[in-house]
N, C-alpha and C. Protein backbone atom coordinates (compact mmCIF):
# COMPACT_ATOMS: atom_id res chain seq x y z
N UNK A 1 178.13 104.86 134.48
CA UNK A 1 177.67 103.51 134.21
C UNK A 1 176.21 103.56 133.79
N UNK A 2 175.46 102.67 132.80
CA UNK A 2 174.49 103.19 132.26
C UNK A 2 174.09 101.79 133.21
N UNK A 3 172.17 102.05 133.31
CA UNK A 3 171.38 101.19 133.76
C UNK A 3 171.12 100.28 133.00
N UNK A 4 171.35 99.14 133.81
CA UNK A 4 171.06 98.09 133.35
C UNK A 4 169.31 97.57 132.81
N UNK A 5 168.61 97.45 132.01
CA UNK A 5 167.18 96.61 132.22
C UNK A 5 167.20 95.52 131.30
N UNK A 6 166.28 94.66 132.14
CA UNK A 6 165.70 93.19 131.62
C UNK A 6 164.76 93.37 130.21
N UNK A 7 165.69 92.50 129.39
CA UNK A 7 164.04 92.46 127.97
C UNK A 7 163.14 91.36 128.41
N UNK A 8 162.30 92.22 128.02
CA UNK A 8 160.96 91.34 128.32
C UNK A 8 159.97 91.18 127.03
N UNK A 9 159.15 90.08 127.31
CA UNK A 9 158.33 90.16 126.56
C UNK A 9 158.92 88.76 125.45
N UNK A 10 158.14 88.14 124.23
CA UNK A 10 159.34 86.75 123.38
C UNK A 10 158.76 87.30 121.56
N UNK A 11 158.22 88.70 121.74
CA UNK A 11 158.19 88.55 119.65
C UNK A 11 159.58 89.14 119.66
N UNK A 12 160.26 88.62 119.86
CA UNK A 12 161.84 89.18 119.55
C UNK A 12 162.57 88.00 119.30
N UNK A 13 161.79 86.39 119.88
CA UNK A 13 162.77 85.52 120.37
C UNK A 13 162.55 84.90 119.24
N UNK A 14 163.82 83.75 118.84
CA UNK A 14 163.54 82.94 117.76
C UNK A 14 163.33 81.42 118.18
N UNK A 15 162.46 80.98 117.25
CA UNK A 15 162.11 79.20 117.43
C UNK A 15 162.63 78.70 115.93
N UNK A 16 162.37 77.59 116.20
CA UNK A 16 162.97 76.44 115.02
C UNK A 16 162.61 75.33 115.35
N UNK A 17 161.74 74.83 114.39
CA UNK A 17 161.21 73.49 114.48
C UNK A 17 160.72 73.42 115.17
N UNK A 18 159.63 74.31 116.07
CA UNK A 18 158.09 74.22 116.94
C UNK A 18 158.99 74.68 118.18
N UNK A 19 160.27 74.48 118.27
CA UNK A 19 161.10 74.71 119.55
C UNK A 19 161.64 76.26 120.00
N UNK A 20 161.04 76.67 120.89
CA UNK A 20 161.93 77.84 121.51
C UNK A 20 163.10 77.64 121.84
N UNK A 21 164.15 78.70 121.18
CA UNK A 21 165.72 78.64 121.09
C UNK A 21 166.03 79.26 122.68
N UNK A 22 166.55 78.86 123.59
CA UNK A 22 167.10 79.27 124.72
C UNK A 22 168.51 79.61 124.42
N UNK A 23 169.10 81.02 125.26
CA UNK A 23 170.37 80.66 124.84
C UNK A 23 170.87 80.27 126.56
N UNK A 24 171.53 79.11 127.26
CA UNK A 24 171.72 78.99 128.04
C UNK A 24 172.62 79.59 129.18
N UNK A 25 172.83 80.42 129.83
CA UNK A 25 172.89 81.14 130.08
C UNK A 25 172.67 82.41 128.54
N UNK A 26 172.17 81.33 127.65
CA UNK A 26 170.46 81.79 127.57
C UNK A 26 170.28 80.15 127.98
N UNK A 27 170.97 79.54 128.70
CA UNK A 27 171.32 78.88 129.28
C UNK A 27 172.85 78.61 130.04
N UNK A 28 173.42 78.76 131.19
CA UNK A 28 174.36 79.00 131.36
C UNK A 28 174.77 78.69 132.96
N UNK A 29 175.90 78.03 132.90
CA UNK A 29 175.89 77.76 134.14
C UNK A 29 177.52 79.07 134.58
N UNK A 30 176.95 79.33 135.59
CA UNK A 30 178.32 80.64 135.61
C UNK A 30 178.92 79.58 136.83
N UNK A 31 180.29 79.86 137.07
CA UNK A 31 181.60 79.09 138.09
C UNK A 31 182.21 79.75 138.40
N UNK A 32 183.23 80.01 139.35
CA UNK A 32 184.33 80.96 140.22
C UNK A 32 184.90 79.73 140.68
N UNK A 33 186.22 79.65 141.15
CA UNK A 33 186.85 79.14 142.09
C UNK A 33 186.98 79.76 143.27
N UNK A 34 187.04 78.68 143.97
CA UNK A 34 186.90 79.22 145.60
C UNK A 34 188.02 80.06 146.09
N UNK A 35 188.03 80.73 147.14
CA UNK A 35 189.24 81.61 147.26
C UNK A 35 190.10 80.34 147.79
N UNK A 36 191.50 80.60 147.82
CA UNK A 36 192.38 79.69 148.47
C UNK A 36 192.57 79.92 150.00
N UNK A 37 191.88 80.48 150.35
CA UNK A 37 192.49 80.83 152.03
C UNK A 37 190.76 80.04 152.48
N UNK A 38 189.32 79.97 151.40
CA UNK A 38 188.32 79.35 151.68
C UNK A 38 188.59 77.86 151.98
N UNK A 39 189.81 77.49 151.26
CA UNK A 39 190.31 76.19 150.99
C UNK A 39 191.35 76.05 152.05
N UNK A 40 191.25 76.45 153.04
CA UNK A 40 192.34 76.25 153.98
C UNK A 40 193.93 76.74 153.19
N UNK A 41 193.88 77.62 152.06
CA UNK A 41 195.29 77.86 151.52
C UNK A 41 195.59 76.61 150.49
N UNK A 42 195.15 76.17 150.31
CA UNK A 42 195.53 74.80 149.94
C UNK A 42 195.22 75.44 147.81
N UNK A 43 196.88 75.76 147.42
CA UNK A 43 196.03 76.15 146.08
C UNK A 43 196.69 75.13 145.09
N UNK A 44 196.69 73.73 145.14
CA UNK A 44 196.71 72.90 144.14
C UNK A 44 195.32 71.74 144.26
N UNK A 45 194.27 72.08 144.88
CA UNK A 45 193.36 71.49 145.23
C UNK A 45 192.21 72.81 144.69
N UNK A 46 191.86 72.87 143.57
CA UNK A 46 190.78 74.37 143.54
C UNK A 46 189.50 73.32 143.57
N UNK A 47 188.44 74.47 144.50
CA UNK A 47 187.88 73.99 144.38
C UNK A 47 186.34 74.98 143.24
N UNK A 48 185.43 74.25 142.86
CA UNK A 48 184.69 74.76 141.66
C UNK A 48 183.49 75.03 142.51
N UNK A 49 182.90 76.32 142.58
CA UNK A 49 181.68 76.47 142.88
C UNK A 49 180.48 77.31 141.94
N UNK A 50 179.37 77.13 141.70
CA UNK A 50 178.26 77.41 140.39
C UNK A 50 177.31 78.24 141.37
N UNK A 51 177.26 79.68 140.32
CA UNK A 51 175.86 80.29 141.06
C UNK A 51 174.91 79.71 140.47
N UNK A 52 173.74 79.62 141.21
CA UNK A 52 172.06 79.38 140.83
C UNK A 52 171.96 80.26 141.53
N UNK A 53 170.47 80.25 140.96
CA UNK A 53 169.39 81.57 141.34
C UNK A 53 168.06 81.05 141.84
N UNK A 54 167.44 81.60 142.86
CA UNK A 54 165.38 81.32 143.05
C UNK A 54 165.28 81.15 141.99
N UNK A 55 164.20 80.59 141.81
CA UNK A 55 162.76 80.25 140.71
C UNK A 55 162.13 81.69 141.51
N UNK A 56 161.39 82.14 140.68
CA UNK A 56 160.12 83.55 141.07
C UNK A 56 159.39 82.59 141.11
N UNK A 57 158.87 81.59 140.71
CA UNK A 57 157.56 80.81 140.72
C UNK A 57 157.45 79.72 141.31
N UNK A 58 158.18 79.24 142.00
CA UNK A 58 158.27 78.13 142.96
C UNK A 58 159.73 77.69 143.76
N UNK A 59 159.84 75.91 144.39
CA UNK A 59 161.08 75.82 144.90
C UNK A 59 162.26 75.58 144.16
N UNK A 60 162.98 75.72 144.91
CA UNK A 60 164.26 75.19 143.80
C UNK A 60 165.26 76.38 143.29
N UNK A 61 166.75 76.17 143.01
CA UNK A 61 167.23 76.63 142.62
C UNK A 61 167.56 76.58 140.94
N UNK A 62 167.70 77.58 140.54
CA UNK A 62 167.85 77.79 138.99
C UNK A 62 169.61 77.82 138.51
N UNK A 63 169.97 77.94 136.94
CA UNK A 63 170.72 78.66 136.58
C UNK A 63 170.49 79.47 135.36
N UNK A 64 170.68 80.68 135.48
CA UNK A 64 170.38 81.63 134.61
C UNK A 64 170.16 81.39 132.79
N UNK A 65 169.10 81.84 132.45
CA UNK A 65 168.32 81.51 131.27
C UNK A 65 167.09 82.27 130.62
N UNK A 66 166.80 82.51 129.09
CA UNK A 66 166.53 82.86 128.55
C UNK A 66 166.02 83.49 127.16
N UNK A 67 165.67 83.58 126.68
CA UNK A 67 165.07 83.33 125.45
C UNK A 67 166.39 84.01 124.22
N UNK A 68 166.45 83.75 123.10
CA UNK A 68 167.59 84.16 122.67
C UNK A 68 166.65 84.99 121.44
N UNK A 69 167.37 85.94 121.52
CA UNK A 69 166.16 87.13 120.10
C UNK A 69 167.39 87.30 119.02
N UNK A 70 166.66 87.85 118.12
CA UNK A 70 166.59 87.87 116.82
C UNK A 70 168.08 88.89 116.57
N UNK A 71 168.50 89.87 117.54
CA UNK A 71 168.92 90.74 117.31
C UNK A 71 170.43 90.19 117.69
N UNK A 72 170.67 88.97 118.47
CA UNK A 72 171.47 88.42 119.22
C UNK A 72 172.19 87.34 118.61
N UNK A 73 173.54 87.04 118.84
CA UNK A 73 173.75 85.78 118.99
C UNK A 73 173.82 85.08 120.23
N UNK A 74 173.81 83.22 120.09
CA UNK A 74 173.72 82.49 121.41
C UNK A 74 174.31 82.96 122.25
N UNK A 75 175.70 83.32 122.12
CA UNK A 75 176.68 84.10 123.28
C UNK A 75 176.27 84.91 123.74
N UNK A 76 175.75 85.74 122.61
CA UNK A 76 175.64 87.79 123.49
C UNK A 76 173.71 87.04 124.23
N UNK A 77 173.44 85.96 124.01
CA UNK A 77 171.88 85.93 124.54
C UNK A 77 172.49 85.71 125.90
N UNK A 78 173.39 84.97 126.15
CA UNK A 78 173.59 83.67 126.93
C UNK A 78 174.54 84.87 128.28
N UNK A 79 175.46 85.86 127.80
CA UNK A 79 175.76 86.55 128.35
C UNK A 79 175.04 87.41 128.94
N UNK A 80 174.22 87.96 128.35
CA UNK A 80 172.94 88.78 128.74
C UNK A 80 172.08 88.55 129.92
N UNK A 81 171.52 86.99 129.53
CA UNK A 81 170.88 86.54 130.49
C UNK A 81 171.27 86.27 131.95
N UNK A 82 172.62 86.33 131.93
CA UNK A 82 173.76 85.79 133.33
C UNK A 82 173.76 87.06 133.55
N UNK A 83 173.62 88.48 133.01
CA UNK A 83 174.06 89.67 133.74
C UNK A 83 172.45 90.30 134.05
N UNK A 84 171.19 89.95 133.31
CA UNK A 84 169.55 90.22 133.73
C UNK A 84 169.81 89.71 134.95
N UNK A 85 169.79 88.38 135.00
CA UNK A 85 169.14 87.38 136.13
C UNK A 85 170.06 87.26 137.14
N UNK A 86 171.25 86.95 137.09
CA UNK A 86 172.05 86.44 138.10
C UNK A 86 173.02 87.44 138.58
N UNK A 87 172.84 88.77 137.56
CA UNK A 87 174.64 90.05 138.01
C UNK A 87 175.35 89.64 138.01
N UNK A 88 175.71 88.66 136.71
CA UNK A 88 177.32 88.58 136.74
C UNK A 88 177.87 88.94 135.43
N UNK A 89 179.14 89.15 135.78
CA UNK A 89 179.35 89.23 133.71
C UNK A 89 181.09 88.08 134.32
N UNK A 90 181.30 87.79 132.79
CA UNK A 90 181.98 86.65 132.56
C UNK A 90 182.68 86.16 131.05
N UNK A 91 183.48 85.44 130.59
CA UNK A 91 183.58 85.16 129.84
C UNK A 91 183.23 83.47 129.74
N UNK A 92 182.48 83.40 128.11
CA UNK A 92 181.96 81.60 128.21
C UNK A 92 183.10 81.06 127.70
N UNK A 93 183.21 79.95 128.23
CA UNK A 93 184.43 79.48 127.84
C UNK A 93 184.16 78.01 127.34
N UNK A 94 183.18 77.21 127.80
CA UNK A 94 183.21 76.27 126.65
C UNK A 94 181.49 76.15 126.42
N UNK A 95 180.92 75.06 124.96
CA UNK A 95 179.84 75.02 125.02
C UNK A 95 179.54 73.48 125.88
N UNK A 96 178.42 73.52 126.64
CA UNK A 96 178.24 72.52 127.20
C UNK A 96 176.99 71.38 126.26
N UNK A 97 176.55 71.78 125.20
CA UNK A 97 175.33 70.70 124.73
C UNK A 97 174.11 71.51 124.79
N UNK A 98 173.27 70.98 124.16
CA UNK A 98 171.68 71.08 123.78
C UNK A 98 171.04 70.44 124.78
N UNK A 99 169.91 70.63 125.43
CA UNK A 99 168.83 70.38 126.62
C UNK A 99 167.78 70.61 125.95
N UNK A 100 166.92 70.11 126.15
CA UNK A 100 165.37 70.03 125.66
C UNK A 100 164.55 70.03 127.27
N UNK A 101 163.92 70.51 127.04
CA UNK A 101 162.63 71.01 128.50
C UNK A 101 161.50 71.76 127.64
N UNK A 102 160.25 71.46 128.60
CA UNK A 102 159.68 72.11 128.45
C UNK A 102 158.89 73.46 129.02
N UNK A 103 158.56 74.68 128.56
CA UNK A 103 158.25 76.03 128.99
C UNK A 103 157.16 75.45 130.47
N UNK A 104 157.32 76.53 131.20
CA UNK A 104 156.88 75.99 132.45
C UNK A 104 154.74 77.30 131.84
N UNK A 105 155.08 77.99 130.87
CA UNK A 105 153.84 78.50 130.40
C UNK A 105 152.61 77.83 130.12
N UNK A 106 153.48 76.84 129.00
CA UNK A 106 152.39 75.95 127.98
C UNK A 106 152.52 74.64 128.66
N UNK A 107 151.35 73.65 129.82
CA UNK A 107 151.87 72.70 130.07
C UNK A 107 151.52 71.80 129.00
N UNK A 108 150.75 71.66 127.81
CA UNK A 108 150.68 70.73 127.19
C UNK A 108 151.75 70.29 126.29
N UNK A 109 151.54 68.92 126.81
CA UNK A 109 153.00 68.02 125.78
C UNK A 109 152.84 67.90 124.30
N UNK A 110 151.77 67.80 124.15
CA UNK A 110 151.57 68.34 122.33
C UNK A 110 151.90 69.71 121.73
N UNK A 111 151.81 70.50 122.66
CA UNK A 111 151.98 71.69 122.17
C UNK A 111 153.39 72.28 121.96
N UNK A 112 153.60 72.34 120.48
CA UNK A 112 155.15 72.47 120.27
C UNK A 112 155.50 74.14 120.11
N UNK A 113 154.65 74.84 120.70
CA UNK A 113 155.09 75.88 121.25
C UNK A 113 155.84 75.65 122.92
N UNK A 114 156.00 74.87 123.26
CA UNK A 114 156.17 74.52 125.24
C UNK A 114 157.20 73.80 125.10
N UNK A 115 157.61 73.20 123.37
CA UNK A 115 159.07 72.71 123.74
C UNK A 115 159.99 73.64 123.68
N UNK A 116 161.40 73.79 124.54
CA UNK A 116 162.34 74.62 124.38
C UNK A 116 163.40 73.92 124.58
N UNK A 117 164.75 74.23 123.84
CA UNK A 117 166.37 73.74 122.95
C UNK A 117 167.21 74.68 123.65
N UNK A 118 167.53 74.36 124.95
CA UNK A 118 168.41 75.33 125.27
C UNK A 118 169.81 75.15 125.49
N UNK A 119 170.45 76.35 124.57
CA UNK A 119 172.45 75.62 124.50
C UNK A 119 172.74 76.25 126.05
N UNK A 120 173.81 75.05 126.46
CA UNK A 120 174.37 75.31 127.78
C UNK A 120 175.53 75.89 127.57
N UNK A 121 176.10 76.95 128.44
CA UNK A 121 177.39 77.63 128.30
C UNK A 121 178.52 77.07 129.87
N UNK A 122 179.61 77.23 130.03
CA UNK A 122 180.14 77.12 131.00
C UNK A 122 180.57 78.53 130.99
N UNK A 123 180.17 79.57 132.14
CA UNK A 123 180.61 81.09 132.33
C UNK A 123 181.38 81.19 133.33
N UNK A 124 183.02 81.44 132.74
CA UNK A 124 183.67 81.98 134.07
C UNK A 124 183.48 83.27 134.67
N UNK A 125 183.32 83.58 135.71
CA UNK A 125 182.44 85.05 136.48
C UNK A 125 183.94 85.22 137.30
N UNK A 126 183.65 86.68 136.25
CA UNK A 126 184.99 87.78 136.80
C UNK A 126 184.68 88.79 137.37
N UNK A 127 183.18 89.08 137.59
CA UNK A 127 182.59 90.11 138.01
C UNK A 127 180.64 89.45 138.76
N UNK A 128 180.79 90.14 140.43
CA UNK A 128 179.87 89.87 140.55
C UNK A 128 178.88 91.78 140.97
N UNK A 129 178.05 92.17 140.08
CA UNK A 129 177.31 92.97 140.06
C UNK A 129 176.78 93.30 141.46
N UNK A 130 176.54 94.70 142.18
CA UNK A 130 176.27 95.27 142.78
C UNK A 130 174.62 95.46 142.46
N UNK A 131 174.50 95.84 141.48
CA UNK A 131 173.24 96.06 141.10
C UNK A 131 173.04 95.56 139.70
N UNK A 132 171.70 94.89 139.46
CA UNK A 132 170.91 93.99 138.32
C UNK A 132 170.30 94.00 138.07
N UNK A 133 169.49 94.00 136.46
CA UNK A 133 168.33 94.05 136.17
C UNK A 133 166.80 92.98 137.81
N UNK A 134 167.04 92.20 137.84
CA UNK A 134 166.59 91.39 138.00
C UNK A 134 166.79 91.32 140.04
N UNK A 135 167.47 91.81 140.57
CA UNK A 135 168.23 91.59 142.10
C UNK A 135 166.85 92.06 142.95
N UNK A 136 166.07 92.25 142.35
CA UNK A 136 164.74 92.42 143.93
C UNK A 136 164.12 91.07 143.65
N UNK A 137 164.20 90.24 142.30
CA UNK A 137 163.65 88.96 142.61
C UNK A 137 163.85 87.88 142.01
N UNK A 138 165.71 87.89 142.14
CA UNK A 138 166.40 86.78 142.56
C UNK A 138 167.52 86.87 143.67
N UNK A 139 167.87 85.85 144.10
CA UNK A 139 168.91 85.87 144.99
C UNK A 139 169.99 84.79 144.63
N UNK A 140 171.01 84.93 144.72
CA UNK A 140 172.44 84.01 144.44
C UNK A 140 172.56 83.25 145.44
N UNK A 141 173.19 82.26 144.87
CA UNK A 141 173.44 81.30 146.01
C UNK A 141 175.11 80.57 145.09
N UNK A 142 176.14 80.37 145.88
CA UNK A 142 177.16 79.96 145.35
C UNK A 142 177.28 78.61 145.91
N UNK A 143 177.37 77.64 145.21
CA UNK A 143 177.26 75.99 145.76
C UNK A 143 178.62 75.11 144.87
N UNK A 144 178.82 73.85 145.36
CA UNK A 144 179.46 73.41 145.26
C UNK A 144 178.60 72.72 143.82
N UNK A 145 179.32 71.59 143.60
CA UNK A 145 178.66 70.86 142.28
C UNK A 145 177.96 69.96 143.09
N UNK A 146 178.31 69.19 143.78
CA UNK A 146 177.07 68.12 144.58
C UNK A 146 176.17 69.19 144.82
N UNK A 147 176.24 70.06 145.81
CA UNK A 147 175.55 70.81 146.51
C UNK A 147 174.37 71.08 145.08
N UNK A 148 175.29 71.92 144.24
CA UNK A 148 174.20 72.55 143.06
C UNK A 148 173.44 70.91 142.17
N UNK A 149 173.35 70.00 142.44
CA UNK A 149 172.89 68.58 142.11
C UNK A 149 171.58 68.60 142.62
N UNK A 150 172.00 68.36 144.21
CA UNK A 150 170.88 68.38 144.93
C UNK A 150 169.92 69.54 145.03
N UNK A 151 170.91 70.70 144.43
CA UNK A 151 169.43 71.74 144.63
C UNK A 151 168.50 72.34 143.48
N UNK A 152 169.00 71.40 142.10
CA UNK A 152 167.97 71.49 140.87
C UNK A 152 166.93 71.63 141.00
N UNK A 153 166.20 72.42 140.28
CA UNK A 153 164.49 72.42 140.50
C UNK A 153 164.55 71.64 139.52
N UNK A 154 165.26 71.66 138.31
CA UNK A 154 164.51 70.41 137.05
C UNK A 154 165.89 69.70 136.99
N UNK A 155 165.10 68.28 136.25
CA UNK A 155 165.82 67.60 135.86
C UNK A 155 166.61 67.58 134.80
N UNK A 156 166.41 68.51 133.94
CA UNK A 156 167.22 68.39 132.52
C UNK A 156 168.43 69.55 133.06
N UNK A 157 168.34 70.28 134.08
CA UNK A 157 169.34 71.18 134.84
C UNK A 157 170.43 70.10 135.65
N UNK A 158 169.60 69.23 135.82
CA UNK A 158 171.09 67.72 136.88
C UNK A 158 172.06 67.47 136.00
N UNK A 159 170.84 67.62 134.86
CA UNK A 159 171.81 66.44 133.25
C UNK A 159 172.58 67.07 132.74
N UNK A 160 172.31 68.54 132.83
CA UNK A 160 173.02 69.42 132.15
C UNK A 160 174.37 69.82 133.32
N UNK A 161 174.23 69.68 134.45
CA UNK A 161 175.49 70.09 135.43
C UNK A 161 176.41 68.68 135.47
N UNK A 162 175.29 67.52 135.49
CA UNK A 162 176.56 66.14 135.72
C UNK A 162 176.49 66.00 134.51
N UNK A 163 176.20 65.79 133.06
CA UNK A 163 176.61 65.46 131.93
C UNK A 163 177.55 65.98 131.16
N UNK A 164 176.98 67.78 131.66
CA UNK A 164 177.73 68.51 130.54
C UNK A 164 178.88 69.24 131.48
N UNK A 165 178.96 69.95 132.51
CA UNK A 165 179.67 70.74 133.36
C UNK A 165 180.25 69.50 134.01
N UNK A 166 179.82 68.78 134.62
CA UNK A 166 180.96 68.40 135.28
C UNK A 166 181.98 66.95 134.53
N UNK A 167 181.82 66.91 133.69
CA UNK A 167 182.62 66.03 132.49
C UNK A 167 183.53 66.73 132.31
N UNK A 168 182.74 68.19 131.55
CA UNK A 168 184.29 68.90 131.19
C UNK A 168 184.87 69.26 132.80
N UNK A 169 184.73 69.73 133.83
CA UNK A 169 185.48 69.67 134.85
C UNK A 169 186.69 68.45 134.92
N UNK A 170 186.03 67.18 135.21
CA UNK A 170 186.78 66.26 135.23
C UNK A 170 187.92 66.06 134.43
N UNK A 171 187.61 66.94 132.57
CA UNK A 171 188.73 66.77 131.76
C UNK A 171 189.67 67.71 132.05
N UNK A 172 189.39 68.86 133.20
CA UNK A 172 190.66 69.51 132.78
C UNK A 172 190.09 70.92 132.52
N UNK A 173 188.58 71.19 132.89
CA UNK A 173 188.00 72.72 132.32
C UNK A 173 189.14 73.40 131.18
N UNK A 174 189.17 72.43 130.17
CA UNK A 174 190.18 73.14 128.76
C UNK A 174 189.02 74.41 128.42
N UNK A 175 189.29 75.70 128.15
CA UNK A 175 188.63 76.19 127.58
C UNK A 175 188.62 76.04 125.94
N UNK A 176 186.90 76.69 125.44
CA UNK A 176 187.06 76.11 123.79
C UNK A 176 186.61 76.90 123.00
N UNK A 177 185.98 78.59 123.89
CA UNK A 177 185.43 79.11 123.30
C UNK A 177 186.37 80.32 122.82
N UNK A 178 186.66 81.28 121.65
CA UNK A 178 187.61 82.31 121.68
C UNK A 178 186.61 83.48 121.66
N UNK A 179 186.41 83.68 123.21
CA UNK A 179 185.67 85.63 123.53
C UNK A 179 186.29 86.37 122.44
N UNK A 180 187.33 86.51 121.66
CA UNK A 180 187.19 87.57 121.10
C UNK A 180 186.75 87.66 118.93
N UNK A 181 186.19 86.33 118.82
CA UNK A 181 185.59 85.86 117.38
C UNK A 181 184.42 86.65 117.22
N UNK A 182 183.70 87.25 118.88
CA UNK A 182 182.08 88.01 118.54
C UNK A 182 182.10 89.05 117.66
């Protein structure tokens, strides 16, 4: 198994229109279903639970994210970033929408280097990593969808779990993406 490492560093990453391109998981919210015996056995009732991750820089829980480079597409960014930050690998299965935030670097609101466009993914996690770029400084946390509500550090992360993730939940988690078009 080869070692995993984190890219670092953003002359790799691409912007558009003053905006840093995130891919979400270069934005991404990763999901598992609960085991059925977690569920009291009960397996026509699944229930949906989302990893987040620490912030390194303050409170709050995250979901995995990151700059999307040049060499990449949104997927392979968005995949990437869920296996740096969080150790998981997965297949995305639908897109969840565009988020706008700004870089927690540049606080000025004029400065259209500090805006960032990040696409949201829904990642089903078929694999949770032993070892990760990133595992001395983050930690997982597996939560419910209220649970992962209340434990947003930002707000465009609420909008993005109740607007975009949990809509498509409600419809039916149809998947929309075909893993094998990369």
């Amino acid at each position: 198994m080869s070692e995993l490492v984190a890219r670092t560093g953003r002359h790799q990453q691409r912007y558009e229109e003053g905006y840093r391109l995130i891919a979400g998981c270069c934005r991404c919210i990763p999901f598992k279903f609960r085991d059925t015996e977690q569920n009291g056995g009960d397996t026509s009732k699944k229930i949906v639970e989302v990893l987040m991750i620490n912030s390194t820089s303050g409170p709050g829980l995250l979901f995995p994210k990151g700059g999307w480079e040049n060499d990449e597409t949104v997927k392979e960014a968005a995949v990437r970033e869920a296996i740096e930050e969080a150790g998981v690998r997965g297949d995305l299965v639908h897109f969840l929408g565009y988020y706008l935030f700004k870089s927690k670097t540049l606080q000025d609101e004029y400065s259209p280097e500090g805006l960032c466009r990040a696409a949201m993914f829904a990642l089903f996690v078929k694999e949770e990593l032993d070892c990760w770029p990133e595992q001395n400084r983050r930690k997982r946390s597996w939560l419910t969808i209220p649970e992962a509500i209340e434990c947003c550090r930002h707000q465009w992360m609420r909008e993005a779990l109740e607007e975009g993730f949990l809509k498509w939940h409600e419809g039916g988690m149809v998947s929309t993406i075909n893993n094998d078009e990369d």
